[in-house]
Protein backbone atom coordinates (compact mmCIF):
# COMPACT_ATOMS: atom_id res chain seq x y z
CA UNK A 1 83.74 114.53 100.74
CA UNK A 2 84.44 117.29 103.31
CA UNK A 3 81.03 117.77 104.02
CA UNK A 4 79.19 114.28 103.85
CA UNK A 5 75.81 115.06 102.81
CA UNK A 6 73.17 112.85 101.65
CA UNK A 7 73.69 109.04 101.90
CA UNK A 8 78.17 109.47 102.32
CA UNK A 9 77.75 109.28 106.16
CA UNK A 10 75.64 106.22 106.58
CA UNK A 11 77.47 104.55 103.81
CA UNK A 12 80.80 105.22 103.38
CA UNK A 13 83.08 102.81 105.65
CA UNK A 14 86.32 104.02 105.48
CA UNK A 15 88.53 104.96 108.56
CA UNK A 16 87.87 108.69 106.88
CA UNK A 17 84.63 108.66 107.55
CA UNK A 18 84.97 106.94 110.93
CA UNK A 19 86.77 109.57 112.00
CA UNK A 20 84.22 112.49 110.53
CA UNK A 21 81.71 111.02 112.56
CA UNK A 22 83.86 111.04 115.76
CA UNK A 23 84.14 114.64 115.12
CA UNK A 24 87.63 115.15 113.77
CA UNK A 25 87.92 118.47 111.43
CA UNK A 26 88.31 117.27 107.51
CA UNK A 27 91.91 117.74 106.91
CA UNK A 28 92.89 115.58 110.28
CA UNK A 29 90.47 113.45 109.00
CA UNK A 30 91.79 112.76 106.03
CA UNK A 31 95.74 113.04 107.11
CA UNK A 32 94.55 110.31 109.33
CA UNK A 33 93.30 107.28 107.10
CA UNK A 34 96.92 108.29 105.33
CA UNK A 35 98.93 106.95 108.62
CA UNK A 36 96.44 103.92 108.60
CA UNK A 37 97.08 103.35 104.61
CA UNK A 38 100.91 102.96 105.11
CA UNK A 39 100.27 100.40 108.39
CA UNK A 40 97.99 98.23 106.16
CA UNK A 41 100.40 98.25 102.94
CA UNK A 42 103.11 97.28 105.22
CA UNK A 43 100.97 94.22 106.34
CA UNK A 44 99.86 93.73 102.62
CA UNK A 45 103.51 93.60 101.62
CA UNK A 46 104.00 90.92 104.65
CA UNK A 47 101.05 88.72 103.54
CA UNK A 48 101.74 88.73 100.07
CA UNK A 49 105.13 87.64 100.52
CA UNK A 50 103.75 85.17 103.54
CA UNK A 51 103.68 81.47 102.14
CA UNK A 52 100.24 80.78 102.03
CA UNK A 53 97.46 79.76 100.03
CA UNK A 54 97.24 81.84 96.75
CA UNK A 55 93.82 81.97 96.33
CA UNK A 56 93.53 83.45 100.63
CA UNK A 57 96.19 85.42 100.08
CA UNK A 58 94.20 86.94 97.18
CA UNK A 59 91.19 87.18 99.17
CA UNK A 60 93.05 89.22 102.12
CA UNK A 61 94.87 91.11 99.96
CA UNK A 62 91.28 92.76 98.64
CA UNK A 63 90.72 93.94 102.22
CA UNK A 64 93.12 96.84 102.14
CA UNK A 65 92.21 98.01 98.87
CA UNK A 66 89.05 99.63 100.87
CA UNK A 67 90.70 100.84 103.76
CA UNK A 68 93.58 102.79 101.93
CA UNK A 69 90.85 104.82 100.24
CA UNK A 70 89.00 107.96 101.69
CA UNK A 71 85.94 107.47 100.03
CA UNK A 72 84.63 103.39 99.51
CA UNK A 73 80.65 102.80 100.18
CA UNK A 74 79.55 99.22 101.82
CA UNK A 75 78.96 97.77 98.52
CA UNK A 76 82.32 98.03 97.55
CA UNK A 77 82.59 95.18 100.08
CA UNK A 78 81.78 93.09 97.43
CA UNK A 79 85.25 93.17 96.08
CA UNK A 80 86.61 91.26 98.94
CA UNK A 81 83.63 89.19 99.18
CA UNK A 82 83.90 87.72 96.10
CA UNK A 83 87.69 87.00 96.68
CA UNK A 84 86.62 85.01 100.26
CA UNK A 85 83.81 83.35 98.42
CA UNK A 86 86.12 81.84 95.53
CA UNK A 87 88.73 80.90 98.12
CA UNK A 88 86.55 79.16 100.49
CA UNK A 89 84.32 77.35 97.72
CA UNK A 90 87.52 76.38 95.89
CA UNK A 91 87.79 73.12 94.72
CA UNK A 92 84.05 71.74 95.59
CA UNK A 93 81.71 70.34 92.93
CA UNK A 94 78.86 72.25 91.75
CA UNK A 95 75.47 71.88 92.82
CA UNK A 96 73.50 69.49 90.65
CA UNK A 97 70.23 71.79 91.24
């Protein structure tokens, strides 16, 4: 993780390895991402105690799951993607196809 060889720095797309490729040392690198985690579970806490739509909420709330992390990979992005894709096809009949 320190070093990001082979396919890490073109795939990885946390706020880790954002900051690896601006240059930052490891260890700021990876303090960081830490300051970042505790903004976005403090606006995870807001939005799942927001009154909204279960199934959105649900879908945001996947979001910070893959920033909090140090090391997450672009298909992990599937995790929220299939949260947004149940929410916004919610309630619409099935294709007959």
């Amino acid at each position: 993780m320190t070093e990001m060889i082979g396919i890490y720095p073109i795939a990885t797309i946390t706020p880790y390895a954002e900051f690896w490729w601006l240059g930052v040392p490891a260890t700021p690198a990876l303090v960081l991402p830490g300051l970042i985690a505790t903004v976005v579970a403090g606006c995870a806490l807001a939005i799942w105690q927001a009154p909204i739509d279960r199934d959105l909420r649900n879908a945001v709330l996947a979001l910070p799951s893959l920033v909090a992390v140090p090391y997450c990979l672009n298909y992990d992005l599937a995790i929220p993607a299939a949260a947004l894709l149940s929410w916004a096809t919610r309630g619409r009949a099935p294709s007959r196809r």
